[in-house]
PDB file of N, CA and C in Angstrom:
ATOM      1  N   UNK A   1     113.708 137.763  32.064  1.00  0.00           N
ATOM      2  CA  UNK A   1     114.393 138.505  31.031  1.00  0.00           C
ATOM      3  C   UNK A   1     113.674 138.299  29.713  1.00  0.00           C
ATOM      4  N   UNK A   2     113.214 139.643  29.107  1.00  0.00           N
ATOM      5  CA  UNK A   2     112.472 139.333  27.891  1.00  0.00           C
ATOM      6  C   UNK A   2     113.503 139.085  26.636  1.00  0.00           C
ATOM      7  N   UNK A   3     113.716 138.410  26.002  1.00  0.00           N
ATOM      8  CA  UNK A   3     114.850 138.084  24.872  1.00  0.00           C
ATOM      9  C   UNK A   3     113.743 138.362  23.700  1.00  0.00           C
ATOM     10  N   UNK A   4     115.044 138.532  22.656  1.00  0.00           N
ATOM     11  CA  UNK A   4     114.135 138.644  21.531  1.00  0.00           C
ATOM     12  C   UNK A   4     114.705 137.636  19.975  1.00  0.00           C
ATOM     13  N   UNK A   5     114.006 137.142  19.986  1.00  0.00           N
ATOM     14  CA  UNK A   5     114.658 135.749  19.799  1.00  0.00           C
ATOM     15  C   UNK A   5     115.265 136.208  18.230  1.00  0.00           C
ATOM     16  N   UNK A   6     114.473 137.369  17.658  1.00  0.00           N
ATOM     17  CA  UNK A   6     114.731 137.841  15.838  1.00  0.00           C
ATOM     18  C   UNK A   6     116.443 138.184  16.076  1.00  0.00           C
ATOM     19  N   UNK A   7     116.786 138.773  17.042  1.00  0.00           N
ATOM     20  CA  UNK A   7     118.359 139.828  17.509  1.00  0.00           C
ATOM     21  C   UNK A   7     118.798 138.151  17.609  1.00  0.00           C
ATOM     22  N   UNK A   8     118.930 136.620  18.291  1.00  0.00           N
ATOM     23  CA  UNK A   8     120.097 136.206  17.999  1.00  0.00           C
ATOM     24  C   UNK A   8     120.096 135.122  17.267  1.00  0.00           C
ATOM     25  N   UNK A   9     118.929 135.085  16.477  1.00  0.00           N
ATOM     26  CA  UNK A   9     118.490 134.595  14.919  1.00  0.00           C
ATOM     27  C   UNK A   9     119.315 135.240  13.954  1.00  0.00           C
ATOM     28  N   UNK A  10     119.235 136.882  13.805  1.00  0.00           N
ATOM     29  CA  UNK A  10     120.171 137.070  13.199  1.00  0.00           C
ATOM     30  C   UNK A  10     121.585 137.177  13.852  1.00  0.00           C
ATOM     31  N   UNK A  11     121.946 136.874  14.475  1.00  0.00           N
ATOM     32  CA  UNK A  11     123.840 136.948  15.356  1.00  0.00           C
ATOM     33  C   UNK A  11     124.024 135.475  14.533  1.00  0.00           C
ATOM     34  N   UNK A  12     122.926 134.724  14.608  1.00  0.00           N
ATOM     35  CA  UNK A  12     123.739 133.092  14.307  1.00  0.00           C
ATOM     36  C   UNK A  12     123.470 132.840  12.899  1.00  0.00           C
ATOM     37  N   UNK A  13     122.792 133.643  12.259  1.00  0.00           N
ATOM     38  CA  UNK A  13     122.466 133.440  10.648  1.00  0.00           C
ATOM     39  C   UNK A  13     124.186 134.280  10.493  1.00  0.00           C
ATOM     40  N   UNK A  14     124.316 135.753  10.831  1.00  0.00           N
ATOM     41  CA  UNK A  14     125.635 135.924  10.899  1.00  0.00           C
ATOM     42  C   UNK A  14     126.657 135.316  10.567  1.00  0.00           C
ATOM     43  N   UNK A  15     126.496 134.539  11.825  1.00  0.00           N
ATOM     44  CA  UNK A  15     128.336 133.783  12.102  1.00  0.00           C
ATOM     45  C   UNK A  15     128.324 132.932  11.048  1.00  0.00           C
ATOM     46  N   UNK A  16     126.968 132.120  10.581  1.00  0.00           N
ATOM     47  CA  UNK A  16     126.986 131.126   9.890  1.00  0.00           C
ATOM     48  C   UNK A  16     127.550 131.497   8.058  1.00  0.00           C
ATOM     49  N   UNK A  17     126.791 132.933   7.856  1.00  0.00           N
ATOM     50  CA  UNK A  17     127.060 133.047   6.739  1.00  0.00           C
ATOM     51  C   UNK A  17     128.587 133.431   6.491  1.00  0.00           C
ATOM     52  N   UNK A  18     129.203 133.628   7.253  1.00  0.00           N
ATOM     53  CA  UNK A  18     130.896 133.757   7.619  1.00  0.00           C
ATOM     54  C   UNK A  18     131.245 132.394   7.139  1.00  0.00           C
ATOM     55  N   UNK A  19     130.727 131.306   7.640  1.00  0.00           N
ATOM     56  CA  UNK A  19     131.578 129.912   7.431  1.00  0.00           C
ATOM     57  C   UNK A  19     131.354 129.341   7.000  1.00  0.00           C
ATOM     58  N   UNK A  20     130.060 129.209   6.563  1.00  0.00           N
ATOM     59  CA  UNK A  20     129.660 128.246   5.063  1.00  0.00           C
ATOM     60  C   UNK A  20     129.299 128.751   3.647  1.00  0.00           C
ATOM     61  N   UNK A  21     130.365 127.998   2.666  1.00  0.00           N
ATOM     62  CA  UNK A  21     130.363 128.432   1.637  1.00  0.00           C
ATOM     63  C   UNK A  21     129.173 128.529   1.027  1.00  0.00           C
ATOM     64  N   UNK A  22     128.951 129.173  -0.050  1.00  0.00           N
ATOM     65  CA  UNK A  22     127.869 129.120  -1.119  1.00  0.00           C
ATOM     66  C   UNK A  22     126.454 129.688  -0.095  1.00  0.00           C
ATOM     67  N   UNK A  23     126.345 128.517   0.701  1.00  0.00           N
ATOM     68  CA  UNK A  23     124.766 128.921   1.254  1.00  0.00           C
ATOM     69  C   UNK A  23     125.006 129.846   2.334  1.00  0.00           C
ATOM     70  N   UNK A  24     125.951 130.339   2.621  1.00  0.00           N
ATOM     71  CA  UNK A  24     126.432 131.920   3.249  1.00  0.00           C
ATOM     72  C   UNK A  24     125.683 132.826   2.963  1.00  0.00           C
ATOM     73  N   UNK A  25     125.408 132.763   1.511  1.00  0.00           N
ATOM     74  CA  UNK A  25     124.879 134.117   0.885  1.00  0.00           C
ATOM     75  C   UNK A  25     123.756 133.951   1.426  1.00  0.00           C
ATOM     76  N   UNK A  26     122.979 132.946   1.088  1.00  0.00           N
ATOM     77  CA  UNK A  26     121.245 133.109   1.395  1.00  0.00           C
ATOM     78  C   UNK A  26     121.142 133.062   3.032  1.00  0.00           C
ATOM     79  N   UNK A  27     122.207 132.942   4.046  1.00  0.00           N
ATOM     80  CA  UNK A  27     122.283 132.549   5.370  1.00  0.00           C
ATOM     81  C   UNK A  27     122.289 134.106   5.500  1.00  0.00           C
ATOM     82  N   UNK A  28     123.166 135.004   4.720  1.00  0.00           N
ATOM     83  CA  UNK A  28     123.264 136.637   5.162  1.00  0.00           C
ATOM     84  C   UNK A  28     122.476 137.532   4.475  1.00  0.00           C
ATOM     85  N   UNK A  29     121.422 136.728   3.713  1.00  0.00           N
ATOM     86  CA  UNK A  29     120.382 137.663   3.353  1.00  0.00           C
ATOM     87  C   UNK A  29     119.199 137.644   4.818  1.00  0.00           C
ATOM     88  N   UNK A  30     118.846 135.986   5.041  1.00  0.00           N
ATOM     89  CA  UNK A  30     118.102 135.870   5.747  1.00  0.00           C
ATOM     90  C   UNK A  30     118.592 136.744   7.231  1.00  0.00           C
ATOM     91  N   UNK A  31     119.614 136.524   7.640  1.00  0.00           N
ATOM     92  CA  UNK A  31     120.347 137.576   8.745  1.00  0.00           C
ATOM     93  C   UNK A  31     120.046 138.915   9.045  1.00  0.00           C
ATOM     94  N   UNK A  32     119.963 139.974   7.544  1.00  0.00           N
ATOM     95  CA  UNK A  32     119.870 140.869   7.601  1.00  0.00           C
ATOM     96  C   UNK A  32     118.251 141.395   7.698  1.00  0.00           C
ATOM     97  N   UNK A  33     117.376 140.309   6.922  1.00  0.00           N
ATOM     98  CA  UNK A  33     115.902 140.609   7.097  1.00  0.00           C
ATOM     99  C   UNK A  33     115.780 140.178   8.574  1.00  0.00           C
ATOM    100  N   UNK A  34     116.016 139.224   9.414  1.00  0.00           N
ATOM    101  CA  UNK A  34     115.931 139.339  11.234  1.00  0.00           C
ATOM    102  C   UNK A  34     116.362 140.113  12.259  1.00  0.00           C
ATOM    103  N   UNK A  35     117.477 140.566  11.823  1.00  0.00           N
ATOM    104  CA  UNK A  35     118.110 141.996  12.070  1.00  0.00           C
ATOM    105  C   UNK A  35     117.501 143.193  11.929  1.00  0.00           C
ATOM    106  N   UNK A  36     116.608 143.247  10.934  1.00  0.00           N
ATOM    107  CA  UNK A  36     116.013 144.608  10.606  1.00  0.00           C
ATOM    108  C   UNK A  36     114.400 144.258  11.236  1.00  0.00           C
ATOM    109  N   UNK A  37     114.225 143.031  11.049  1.00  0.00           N
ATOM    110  CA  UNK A  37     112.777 142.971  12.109  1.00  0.00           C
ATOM    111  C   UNK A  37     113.165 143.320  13.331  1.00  0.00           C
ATOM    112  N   UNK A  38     114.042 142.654  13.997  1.00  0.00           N
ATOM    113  CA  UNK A  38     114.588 143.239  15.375  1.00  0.00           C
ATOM    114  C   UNK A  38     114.727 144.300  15.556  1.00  0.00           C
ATOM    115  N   UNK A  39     115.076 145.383  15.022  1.00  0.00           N
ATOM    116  CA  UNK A  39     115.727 146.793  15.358  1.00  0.00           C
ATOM    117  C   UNK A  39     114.974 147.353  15.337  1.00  0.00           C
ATOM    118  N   UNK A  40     113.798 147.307  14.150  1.00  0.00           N
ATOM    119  CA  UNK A  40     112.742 147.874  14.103  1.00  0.00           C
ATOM    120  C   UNK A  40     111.341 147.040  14.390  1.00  0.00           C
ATOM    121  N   UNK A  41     111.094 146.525  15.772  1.00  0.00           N
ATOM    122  CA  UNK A  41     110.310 146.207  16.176  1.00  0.00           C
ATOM    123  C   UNK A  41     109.574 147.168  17.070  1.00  0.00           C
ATOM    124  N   UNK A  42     108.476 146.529  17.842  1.00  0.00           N
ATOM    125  CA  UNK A  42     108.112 147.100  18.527  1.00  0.00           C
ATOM    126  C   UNK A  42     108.481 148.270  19.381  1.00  0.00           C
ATOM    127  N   UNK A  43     109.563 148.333  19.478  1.00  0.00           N
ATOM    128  CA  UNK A  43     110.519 149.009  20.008  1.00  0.00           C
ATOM    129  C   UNK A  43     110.558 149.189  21.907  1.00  0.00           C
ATOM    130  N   UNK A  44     110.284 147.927  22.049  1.00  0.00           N
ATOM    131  CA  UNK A  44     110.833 147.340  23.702  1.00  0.00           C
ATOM    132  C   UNK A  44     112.149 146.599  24.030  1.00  0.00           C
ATOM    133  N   UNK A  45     112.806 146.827  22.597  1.00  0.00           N
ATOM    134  CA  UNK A  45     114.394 145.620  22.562  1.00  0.00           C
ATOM    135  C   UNK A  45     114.924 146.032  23.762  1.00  0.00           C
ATOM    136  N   UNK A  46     115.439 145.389  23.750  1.00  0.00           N
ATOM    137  CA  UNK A  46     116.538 146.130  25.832  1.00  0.00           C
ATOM    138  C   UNK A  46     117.997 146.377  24.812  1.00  0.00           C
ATOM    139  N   UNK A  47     118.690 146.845  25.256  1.00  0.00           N
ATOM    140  CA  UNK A  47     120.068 146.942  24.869  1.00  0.00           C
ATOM    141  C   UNK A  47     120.945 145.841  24.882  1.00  0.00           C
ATOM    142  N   UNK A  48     120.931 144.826  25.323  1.00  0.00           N
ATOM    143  CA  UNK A  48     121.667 143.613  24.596  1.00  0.00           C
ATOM    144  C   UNK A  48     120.872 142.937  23.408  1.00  0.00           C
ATOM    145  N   UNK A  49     119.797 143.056  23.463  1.00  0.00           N
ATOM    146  CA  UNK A  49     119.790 142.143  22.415  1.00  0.00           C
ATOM    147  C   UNK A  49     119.552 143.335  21.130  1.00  0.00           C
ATOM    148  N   UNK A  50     119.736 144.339  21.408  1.00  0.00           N
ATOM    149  CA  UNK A  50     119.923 145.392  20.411  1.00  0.00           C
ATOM    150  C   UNK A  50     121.455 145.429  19.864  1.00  0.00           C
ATOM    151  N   UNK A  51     122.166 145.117  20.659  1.00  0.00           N
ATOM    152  CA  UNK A  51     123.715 144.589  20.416  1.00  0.00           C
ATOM    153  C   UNK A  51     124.030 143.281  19.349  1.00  0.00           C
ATOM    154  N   UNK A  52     123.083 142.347  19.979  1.00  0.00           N
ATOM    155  CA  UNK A  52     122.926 141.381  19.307  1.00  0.00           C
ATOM    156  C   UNK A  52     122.596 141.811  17.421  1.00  0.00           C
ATOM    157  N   UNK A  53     121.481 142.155  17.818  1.00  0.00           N
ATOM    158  CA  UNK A  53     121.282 142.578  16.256  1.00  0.00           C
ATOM    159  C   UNK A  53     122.091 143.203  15.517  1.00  0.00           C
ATOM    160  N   UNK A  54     122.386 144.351  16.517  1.00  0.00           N
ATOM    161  CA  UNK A  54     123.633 145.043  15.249  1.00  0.00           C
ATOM    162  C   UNK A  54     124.762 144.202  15.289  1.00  0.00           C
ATOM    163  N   UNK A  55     125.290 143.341  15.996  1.00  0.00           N
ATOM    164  CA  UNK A  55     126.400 142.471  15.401  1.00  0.00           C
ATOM    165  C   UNK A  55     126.066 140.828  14.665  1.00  0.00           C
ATOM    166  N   UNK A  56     124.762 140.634  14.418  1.00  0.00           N
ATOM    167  CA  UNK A  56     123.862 139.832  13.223  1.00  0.00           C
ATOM    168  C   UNK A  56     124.073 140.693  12.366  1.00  0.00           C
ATOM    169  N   UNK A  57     123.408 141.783  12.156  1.00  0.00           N
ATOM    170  CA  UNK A  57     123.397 142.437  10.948  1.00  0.00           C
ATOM    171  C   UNK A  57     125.050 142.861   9.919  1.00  0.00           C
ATOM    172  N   UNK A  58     126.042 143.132  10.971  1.00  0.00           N
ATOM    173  CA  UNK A  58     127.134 143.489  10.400  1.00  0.00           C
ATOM    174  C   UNK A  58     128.072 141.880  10.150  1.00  0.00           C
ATOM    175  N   UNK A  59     127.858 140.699  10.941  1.00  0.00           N
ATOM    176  CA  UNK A  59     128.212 139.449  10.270  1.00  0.00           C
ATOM    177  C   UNK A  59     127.646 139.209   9.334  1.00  0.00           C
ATOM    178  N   UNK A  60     126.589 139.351   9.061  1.00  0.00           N
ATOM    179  CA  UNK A  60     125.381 139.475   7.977  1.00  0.00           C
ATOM    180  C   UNK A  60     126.280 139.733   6.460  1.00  0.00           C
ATOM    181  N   UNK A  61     126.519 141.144   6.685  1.00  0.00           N
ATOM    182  CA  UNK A  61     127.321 142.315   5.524  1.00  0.00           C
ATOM    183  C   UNK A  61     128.485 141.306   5.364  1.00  0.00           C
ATOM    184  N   UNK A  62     128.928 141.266   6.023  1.00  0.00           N
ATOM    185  CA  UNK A  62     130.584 140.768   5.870  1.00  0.00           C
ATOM    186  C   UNK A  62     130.380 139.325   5.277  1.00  0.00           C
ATOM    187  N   UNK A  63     129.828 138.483   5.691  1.00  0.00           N
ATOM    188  CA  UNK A  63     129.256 137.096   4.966  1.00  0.00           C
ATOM    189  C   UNK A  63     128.704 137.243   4.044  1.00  0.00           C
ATOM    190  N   UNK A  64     128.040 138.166   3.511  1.00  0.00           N
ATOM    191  CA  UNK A  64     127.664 138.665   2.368  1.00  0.00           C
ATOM    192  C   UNK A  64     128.834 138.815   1.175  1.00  0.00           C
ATOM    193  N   UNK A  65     129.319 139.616   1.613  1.00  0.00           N
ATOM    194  CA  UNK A  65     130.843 140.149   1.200  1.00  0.00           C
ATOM    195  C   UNK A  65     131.815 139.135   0.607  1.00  0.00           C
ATOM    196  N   UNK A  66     132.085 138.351   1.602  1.00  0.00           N
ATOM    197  CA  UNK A  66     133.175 136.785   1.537  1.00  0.00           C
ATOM    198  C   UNK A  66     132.451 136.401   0.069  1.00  0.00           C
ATOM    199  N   UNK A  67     131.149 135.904   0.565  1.00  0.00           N
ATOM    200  CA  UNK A  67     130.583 134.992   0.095  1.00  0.00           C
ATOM    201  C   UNK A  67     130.484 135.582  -1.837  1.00  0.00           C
ATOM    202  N   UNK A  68     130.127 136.448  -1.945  1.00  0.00           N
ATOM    203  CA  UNK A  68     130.040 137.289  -3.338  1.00  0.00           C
ATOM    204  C   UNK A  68     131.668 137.125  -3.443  1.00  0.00           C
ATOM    205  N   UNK A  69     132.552 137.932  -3.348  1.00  0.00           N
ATOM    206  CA  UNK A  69     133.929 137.704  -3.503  1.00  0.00           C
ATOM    207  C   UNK A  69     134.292 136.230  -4.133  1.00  0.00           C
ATOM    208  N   UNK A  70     133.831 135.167  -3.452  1.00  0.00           N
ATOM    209  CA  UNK A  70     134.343 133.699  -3.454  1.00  0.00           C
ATOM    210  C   UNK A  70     133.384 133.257  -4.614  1.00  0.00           C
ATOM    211  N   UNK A  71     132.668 133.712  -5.076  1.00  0.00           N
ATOM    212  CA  UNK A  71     131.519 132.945  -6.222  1.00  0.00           C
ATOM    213  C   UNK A  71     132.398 133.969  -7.219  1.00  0.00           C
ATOM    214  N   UNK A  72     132.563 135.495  -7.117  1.00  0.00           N
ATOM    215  CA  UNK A  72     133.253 135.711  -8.405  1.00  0.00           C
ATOM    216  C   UNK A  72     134.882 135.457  -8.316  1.00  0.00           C
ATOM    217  N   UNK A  73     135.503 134.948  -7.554  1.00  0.00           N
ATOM    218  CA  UNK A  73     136.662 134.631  -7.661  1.00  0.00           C
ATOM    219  C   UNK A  73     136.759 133.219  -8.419  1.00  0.00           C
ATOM    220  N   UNK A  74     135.488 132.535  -7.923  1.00  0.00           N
ATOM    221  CA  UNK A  74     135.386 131.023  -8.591  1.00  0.00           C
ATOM    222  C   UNK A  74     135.163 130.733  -9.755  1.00  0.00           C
ATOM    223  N   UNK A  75     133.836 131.696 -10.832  1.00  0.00           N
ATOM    224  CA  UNK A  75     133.484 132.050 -11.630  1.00  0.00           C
ATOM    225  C   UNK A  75     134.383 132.405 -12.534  1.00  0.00           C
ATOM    226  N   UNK A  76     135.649 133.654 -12.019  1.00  0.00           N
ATOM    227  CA  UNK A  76     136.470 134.147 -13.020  1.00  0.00           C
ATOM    228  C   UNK A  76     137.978 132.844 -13.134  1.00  0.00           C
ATOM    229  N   UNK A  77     137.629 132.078 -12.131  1.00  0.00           N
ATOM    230  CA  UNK A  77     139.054 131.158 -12.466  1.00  0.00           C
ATOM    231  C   UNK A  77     138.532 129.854 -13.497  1.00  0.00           C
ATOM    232  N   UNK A  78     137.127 129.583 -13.905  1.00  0.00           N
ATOM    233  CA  UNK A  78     137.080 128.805 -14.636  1.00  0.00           C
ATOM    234  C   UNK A  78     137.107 128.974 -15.893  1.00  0.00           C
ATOM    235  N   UNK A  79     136.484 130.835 -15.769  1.00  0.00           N
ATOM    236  CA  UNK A  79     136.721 131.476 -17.301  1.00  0.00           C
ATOM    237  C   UNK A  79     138.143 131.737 -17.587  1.00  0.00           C
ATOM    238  N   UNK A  80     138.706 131.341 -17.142  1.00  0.00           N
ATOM    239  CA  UNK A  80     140.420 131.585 -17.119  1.00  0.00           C
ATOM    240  C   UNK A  80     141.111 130.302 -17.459  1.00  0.00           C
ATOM    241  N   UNK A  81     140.438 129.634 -16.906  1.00  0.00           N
ATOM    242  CA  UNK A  81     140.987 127.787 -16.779  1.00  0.00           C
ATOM    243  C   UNK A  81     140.060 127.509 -18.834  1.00  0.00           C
ATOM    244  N   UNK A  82     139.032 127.566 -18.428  1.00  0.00           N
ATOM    245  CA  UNK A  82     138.496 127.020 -20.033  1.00  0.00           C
ATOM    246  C   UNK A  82     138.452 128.245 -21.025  1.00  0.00           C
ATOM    247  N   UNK A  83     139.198 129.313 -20.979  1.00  0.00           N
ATOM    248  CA  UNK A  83     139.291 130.890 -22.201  1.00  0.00           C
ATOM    249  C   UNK A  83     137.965 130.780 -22.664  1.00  0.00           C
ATOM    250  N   UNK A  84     137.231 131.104 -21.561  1.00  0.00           N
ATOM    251  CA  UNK A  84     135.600 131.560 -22.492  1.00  0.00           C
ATOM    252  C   UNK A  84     135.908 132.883 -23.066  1.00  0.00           C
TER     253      UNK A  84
END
């Protein structure tokens, strides 16, 4: 079975940027650049690990997402806490 190791590089940069704070973000940038090497590779992916990628890439987004949300949610409660 040929695997492609970029498709579950990004699935686990994914999940990761889902659950760890702060370094989420740079976990779902890196996600989405392995994801997009994958998809657009050579173009011999088999269909699972083409699966793989597109569900790296969309944990990717969403860890992205959290992760931005939670830095300006954090950001705006200190400007709130000290009235900058």
């Amino acid at each position: 079975m040929n695997k492609n190791n970029n498709a579950i590089t990004s699935l686990v940069l994914g999940i990761l940027s889902i659950v760890i704070p702060i370094i989420g973000l740079i976990l779902g940038i890196f996600g989405i650049i392995y994801a997009n090497n994958s998809l657009n590779g050579t173009g011999n992916i088999n269909e699972e690990n083409k699966k793989y990628a597109v569900a790296g890439k969309v944990c990717s987004i969403v860890g992205i997402c959290i992760q931005s949300v939670s830095i300006i949610l954090v950001v705006s409660g200190f400007m709130l806490f000290f009235q900058i």
